[in-house]
N, C-alpha and C. Protein backbone atom coordinates (compact mmCIF):
# COMPACT_ATOMS: atom_id res chain seq x y z
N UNK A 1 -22.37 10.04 -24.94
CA UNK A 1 -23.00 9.77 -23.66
C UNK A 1 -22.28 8.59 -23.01
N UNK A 2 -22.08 8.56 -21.66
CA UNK A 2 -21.40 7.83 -20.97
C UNK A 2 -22.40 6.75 -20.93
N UNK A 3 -21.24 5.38 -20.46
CA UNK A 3 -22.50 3.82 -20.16
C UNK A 3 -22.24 4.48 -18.73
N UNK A 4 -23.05 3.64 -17.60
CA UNK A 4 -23.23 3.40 -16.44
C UNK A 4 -21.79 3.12 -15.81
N UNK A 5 -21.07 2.22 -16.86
CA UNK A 5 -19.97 1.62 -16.19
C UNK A 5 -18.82 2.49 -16.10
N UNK A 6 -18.82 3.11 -17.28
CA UNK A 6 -17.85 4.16 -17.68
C UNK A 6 -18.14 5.55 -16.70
N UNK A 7 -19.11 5.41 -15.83
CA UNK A 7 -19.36 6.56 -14.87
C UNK A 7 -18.99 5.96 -13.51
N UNK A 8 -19.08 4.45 -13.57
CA UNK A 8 -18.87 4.14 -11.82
C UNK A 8 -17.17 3.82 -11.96
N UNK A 9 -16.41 3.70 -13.45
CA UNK A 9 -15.21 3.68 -13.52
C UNK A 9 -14.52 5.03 -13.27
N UNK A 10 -14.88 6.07 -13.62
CA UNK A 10 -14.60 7.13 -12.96
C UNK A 10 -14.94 7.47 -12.41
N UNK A 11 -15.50 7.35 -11.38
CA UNK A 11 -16.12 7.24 -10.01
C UNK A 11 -14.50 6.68 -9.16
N UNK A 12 -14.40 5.33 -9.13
CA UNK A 12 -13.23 4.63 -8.75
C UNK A 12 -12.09 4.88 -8.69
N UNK A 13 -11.96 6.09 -9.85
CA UNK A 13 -10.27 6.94 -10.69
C UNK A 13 -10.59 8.00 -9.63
N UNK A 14 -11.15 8.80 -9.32
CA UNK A 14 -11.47 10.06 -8.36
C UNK A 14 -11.51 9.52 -7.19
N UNK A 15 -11.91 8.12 -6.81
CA UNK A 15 -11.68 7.81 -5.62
C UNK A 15 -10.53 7.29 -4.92
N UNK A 16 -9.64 6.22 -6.57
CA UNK A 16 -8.30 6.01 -6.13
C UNK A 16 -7.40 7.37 -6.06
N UNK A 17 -7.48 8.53 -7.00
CA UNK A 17 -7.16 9.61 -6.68
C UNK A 17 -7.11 9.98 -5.28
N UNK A 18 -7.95 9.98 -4.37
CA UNK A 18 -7.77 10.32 -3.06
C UNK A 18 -7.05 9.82 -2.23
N UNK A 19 -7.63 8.11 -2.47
CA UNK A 19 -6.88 7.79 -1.51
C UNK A 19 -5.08 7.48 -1.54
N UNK A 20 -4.44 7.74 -3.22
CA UNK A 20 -2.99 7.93 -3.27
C UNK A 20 -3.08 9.31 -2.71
N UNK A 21 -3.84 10.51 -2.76
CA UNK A 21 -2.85 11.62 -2.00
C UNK A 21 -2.93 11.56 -0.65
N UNK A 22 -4.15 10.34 -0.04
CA UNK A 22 -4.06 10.47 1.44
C UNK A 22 -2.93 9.65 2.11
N UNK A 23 -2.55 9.12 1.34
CA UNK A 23 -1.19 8.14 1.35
C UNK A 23 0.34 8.93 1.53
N UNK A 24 -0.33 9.90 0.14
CA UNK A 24 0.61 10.24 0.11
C UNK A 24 1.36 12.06 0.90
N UNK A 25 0.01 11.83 1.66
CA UNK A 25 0.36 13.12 3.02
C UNK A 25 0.77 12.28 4.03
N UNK A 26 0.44 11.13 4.15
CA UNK A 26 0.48 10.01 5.16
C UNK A 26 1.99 10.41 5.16
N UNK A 27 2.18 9.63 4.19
CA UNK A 27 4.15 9.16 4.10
C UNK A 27 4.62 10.69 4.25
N UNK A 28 4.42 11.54 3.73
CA UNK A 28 5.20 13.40 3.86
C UNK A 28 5.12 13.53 5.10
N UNK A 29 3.91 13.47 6.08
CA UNK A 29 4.04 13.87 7.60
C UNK A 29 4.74 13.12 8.38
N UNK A 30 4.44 11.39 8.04
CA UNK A 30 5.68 10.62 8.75
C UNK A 30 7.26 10.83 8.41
N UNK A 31 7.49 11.15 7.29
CA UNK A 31 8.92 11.52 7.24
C UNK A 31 9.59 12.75 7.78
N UNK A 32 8.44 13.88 7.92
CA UNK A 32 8.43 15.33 8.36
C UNK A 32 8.55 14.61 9.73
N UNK A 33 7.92 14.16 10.29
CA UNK A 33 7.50 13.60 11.97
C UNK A 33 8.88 12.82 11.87
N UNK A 34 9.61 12.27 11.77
CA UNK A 34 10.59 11.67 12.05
C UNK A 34 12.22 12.39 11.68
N UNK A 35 12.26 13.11 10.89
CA UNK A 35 13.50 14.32 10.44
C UNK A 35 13.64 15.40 12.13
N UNK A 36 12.27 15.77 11.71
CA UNK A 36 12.13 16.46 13.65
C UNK A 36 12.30 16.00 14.47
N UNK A 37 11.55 14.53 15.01
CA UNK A 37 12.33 14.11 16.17
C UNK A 37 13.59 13.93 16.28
N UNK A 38 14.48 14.03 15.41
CA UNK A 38 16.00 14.14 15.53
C UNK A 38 16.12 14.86 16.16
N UNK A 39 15.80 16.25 16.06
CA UNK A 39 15.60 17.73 16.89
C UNK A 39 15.23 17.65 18.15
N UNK A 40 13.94 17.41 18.48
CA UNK A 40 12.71 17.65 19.25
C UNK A 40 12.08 16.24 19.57
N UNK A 41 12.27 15.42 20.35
CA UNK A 41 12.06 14.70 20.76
C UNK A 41 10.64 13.95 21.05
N UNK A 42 10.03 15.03 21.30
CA UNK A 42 8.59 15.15 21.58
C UNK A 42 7.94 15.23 20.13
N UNK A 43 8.17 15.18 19.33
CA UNK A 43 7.59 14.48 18.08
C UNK A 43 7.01 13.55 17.92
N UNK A 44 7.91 12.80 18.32
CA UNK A 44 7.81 10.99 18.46
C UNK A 44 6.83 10.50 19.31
N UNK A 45 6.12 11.67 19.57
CA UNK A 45 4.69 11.33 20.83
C UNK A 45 3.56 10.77 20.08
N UNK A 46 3.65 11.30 18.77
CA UNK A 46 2.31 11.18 17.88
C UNK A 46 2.69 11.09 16.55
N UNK A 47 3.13 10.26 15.89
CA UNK A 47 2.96 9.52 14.25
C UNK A 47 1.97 9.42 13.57
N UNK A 48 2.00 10.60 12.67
CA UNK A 48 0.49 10.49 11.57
C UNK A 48 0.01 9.43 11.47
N UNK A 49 -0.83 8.82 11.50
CA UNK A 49 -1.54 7.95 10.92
C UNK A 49 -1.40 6.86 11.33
N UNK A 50 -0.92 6.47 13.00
CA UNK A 50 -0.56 5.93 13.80
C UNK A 50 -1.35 5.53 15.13
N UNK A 51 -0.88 4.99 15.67
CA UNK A 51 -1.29 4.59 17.48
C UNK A 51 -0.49 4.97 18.04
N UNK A 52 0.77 5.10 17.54
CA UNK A 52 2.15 4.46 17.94
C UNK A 52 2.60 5.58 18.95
N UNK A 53 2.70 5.33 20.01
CA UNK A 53 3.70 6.35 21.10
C UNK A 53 5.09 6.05 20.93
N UNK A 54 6.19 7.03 20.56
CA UNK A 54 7.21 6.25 20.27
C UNK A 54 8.50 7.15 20.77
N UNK A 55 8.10 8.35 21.98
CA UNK A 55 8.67 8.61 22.62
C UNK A 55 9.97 7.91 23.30
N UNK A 56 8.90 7.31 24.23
CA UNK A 56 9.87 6.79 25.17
C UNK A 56 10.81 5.85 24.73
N UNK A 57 10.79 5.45 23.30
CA UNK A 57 11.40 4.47 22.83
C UNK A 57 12.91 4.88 22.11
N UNK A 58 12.45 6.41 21.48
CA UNK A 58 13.59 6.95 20.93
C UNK A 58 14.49 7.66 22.42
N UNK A 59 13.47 7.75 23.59
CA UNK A 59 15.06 8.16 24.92
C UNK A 59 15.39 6.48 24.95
N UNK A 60 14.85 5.53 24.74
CA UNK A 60 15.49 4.30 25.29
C UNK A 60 16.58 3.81 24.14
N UNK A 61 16.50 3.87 23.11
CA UNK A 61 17.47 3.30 22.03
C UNK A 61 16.80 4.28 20.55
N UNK A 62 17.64 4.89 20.44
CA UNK A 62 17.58 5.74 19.19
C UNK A 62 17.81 4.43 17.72
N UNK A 63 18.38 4.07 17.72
CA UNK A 63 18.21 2.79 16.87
C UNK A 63 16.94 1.73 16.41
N UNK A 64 16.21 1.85 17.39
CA UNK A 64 15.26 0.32 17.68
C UNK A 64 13.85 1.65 16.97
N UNK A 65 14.17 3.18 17.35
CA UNK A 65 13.50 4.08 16.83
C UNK A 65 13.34 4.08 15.52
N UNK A 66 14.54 4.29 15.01
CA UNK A 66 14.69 4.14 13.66
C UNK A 66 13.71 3.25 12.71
N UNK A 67 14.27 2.22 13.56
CA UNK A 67 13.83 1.00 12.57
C UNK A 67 12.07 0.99 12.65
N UNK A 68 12.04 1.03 13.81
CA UNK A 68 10.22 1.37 13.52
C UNK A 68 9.74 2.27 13.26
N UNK A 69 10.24 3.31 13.09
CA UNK A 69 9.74 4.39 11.72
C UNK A 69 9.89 4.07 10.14
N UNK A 70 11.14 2.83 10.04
CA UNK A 70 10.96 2.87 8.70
C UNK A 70 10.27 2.03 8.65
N UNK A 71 9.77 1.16 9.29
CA UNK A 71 8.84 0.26 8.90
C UNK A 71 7.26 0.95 8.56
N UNK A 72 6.72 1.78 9.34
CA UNK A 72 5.93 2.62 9.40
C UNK A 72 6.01 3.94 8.39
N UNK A 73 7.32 4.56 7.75
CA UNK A 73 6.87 5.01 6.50
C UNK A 73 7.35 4.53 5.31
N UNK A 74 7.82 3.15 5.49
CA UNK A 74 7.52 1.90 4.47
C UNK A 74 6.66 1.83 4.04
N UNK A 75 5.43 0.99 5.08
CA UNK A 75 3.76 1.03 4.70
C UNK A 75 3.53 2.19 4.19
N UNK A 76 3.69 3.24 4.62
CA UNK A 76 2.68 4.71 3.99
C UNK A 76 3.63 4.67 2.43
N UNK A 77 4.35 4.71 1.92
CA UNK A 77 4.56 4.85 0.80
C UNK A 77 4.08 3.41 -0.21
N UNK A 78 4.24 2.27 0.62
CA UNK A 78 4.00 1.69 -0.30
C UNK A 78 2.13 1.12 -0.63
N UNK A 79 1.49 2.19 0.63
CA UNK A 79 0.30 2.19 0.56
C UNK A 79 0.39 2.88 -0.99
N UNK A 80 0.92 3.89 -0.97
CA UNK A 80 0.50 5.06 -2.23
C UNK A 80 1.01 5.00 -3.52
N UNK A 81 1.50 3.78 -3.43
CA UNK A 81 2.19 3.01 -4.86
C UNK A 81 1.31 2.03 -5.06
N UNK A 82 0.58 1.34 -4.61
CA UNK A 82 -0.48 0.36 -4.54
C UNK A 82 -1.43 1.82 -5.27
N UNK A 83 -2.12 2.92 -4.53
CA UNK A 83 -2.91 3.44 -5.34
C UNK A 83 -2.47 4.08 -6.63
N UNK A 84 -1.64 4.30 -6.75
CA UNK A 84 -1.11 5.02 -8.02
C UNK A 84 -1.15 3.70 -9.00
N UNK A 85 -0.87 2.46 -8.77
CA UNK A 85 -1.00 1.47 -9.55
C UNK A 85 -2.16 1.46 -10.22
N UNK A 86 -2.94 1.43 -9.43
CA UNK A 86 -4.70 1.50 -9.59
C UNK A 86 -5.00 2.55 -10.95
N UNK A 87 -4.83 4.16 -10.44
CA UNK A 87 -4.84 5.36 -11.35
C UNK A 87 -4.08 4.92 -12.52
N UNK A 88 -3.58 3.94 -12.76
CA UNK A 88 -2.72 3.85 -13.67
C UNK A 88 -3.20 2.65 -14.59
N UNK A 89 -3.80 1.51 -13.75
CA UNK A 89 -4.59 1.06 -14.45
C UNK A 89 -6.08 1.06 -15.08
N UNK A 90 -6.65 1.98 -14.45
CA UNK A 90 -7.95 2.70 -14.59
C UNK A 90 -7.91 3.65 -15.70
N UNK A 91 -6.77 4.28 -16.08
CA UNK A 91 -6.44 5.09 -17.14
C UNK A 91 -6.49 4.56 -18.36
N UNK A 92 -5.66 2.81 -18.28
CA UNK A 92 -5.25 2.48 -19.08
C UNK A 92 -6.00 1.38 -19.65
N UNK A 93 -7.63 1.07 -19.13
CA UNK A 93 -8.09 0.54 -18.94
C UNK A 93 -9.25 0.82 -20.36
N UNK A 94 -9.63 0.34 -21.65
CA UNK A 94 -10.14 0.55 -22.32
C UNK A 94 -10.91 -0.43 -22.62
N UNK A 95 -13.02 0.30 -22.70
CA UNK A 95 -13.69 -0.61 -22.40
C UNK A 95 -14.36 -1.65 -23.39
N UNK A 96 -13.85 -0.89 -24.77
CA UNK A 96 -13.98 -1.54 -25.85
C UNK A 96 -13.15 -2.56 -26.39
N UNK A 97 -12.17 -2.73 -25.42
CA UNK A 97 -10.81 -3.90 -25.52
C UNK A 97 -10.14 -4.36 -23.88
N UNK A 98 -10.88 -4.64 -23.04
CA UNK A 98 -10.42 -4.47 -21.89
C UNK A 98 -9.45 -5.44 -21.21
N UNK A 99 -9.15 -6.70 -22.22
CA UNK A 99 -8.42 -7.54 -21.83
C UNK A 99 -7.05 -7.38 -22.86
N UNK A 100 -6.22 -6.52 -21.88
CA UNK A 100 -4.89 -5.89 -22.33
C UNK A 100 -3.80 -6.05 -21.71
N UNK A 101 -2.68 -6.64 -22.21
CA UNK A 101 -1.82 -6.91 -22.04
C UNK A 101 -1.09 -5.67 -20.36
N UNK A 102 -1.45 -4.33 -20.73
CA UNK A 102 -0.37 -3.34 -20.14
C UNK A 102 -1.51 -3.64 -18.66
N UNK A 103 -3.06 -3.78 -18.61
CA UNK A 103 -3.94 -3.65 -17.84
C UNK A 103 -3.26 -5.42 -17.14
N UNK A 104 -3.26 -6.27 -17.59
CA UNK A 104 -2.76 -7.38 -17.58
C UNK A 104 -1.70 -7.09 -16.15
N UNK A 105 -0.87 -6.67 -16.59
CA UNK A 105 0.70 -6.66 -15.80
C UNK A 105 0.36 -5.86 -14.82
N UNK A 106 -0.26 -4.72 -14.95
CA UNK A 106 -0.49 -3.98 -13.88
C UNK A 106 -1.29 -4.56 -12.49
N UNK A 107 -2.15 -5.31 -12.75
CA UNK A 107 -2.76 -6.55 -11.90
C UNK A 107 -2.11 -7.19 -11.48
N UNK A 108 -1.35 -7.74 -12.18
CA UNK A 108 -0.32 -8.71 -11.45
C UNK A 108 0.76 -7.87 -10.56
N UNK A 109 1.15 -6.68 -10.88
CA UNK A 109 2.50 -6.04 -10.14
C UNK A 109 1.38 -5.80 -8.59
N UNK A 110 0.36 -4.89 -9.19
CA UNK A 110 -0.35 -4.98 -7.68
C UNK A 110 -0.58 -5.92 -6.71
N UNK A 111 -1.21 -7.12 -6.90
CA UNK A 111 -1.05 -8.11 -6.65
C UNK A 111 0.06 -8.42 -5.77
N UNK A 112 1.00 -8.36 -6.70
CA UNK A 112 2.74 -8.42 -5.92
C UNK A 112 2.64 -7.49 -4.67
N UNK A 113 2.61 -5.68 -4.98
CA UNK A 113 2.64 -4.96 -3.98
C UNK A 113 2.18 -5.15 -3.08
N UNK A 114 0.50 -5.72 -2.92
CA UNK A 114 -0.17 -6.04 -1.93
C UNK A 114 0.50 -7.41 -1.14
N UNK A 115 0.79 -8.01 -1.38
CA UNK A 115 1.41 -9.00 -0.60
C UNK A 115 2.95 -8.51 -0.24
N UNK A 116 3.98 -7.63 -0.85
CA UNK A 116 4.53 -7.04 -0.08
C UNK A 116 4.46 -6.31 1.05
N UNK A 117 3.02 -5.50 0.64
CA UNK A 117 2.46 -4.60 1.83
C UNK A 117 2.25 -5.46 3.25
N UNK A 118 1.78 -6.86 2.91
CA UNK A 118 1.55 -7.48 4.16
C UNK A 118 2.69 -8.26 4.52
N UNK A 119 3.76 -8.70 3.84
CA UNK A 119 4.57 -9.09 4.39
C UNK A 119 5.43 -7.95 5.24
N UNK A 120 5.40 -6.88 4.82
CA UNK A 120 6.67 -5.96 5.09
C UNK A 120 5.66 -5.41 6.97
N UNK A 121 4.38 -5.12 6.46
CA UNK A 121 3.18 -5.12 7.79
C UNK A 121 3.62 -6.61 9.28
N UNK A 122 3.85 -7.57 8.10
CA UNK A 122 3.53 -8.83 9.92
C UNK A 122 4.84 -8.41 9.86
N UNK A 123 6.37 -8.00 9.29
CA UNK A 123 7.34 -8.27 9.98
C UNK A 123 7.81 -6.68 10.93
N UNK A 124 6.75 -5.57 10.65
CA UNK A 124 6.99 -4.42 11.25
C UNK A 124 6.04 -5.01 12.45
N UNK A 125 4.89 -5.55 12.59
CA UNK A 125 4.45 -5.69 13.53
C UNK A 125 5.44 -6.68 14.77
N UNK A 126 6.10 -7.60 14.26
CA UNK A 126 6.58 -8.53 14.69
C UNK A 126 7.77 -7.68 15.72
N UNK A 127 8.19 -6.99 14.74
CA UNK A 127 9.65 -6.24 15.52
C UNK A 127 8.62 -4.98 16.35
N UNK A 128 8.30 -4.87 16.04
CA UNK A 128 7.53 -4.00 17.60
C UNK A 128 7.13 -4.54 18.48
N UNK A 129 6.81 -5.78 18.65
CA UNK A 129 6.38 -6.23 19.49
C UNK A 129 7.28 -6.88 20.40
N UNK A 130 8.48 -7.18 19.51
CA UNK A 130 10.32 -7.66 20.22
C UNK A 130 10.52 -6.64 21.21
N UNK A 131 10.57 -5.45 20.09
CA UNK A 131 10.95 -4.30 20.82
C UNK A 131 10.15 -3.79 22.08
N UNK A 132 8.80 -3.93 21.93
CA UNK A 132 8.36 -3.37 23.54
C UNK A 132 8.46 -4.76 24.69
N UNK A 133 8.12 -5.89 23.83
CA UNK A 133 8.73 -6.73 25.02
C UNK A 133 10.41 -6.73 25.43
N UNK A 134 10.92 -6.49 24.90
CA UNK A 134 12.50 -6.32 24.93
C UNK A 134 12.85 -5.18 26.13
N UNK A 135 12.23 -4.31 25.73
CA UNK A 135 12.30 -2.65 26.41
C UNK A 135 11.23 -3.08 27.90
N UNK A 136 10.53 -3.37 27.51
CA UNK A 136 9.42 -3.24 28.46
C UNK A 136 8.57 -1.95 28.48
N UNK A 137 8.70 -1.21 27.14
CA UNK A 137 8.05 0.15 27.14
C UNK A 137 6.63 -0.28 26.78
N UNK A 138 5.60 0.47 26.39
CA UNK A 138 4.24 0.35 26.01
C UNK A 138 4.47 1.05 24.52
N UNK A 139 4.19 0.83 23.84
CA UNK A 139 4.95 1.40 22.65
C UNK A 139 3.82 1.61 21.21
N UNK A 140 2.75 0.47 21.63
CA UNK A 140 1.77 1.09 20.97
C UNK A 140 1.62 -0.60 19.98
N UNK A 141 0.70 -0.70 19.30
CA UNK A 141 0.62 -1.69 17.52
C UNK A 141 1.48 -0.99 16.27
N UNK A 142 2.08 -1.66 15.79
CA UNK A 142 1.50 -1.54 13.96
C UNK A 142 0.69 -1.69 13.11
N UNK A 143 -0.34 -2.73 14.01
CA UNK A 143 -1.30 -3.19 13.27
C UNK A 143 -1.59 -3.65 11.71
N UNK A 144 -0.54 -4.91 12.13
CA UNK A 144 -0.67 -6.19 10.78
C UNK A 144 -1.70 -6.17 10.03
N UNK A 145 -1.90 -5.97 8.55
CA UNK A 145 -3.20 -5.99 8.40
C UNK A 145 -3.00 -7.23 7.29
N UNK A 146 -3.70 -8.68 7.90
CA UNK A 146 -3.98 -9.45 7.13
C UNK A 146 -4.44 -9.88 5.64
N UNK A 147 -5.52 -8.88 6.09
CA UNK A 147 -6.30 -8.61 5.19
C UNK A 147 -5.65 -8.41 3.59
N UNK A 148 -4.32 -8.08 3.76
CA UNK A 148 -3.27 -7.46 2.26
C UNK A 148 -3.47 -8.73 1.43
N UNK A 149 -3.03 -9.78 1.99
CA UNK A 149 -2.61 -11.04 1.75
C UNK A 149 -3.94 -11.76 0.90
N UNK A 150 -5.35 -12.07 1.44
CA UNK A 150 -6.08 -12.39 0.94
C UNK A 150 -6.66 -10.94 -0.61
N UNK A 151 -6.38 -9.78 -0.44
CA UNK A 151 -6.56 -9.57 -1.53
C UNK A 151 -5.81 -9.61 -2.25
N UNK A 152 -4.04 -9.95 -2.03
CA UNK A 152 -3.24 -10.15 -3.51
C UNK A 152 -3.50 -10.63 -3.58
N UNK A 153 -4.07 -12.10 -2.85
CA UNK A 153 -4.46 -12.92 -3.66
C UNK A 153 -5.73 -12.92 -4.78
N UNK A 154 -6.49 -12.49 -4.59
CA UNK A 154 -7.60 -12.03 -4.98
C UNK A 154 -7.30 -11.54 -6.86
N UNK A 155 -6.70 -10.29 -6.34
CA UNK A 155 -6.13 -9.47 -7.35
C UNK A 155 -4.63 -9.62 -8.05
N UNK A 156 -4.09 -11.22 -7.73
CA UNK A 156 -3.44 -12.08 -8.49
C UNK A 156 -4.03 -12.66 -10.03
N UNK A 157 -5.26 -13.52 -8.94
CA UNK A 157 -5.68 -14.81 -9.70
C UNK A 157 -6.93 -13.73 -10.91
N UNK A 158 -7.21 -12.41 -10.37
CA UNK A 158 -7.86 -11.69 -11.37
C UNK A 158 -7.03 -11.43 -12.78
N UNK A 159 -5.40 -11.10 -12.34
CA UNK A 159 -4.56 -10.80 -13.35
C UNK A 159 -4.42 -11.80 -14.02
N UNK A 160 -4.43 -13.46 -13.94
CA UNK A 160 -4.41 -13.83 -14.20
C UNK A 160 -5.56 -14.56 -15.03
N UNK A 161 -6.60 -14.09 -15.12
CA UNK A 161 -7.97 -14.35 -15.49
C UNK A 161 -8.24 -13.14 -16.75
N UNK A 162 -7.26 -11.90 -16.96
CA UNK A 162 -7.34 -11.24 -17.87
C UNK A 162 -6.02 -11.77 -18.75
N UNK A 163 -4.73 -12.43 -18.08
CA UNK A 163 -3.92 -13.01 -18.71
C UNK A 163 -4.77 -13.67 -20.07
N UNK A 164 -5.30 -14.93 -19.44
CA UNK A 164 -6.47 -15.95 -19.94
C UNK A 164 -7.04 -14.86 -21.22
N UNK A 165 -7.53 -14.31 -20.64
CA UNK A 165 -8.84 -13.43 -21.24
C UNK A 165 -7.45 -12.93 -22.91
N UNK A 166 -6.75 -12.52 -22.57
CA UNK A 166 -5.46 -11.86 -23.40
C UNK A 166 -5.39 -13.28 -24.96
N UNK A 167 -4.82 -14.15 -24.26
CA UNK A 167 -5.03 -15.47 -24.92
C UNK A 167 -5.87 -15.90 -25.79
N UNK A 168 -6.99 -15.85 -25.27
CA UNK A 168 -8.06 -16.47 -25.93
C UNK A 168 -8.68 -15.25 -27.22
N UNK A 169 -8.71 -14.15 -26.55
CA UNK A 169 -8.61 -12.74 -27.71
C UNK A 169 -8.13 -12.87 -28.77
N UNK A 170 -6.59 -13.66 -28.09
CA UNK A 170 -5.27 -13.21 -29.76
C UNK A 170 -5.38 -14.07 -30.53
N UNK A 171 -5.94 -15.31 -29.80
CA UNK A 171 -6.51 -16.73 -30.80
C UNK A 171 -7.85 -16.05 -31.56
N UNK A 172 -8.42 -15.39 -30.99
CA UNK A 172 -10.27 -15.45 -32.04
C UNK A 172 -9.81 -14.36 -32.77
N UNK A 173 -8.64 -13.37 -32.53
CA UNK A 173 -8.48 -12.79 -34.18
C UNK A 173 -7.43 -13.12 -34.92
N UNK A 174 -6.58 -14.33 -34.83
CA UNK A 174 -6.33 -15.00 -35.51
C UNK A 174 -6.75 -16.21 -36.49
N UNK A 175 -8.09 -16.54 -35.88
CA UNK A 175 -9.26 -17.40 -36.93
C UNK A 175 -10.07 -16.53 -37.48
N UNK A 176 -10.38 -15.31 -37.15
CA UNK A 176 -10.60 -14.56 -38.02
C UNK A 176 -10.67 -14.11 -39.46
């Protein structure tokens, strides 16, 4: 029979499940959406998972296009590596020993990702915003999301609190 916890933990695994494949249609349609506008121009009207009008930007400089698509399916992939991290630590996550070295690192790499996510976010936002003031087009947000930053941090100082937790374990079965 399951505990409570062991049901709202897989609860969390089925939910990070989703949201890596919604990530990860995210990033497939933006790369599909951007291979085509090479073609078809009118692609670039509407970016999955976007605001972004980015038409008029690829007739104004096919270059300045570029670059803000990869910034934009930057984020979507590295949204879905952030969740796959998760599925990966939720897997590996055992509740009869839960302060584990592999659960350990995985906290911390997330951690990392998430503050990549927001750094790689203010500097895509930043260059869009060059770029439509530059152009003078209307071009749409990226929409920086701050928010990355305060939870690596978050989900740093946690990795580091199972680090701790790791420590103090390998000492009490060594007086053992």
């Amino acid at each position: 029979m399951k505990t409570k916890t062991e049901k709202i933990l897989m609860g969390l695994k089925v939910l990070a499940w989703l949201a890596m494949f919604g990530y990860a249609v995210q990033f497939g349609s933006q790369l599909i959406s951007f291979g085509v506008s090479f073609y078809n121009a009118e692609a670039a009207k509407t970016i999955y998972g976007t605001s972004l009008n980015l038409y008029d930007l690829h007739e104004y400089n096919l270059l300045y296009f570029i670059h803000v698509m990869a910034f934009v399916i930057a984020l979507s992939a590295m949204n879905a590596t952030v969740w796959y991290s998760m599925i990966r630590m939720l897997s590996n996550l055992n509740l009869k020993n839960p302060f584990s070295k592999g659960v350990a690192t995985l906290l911390e790499k997330t951690g990392i990702q998430l503050l990549a996510i927001w750094v790689v976010s203010v500097t895509g936002e930043q260059w869009v915003h060059w770029v439509a003031k530059s152009s003078g087009l209307d071009i749409g947000r990226l929409h920086a999301v701050n928010e990355y930053l305060f939870i690596a941090g978050i989900v740093y100082i946690i990795s580091q609190v199972f680090k701790r937790g790791i420590e103090i374990q390998e000492e009490n079965q060594l007086t053992v």
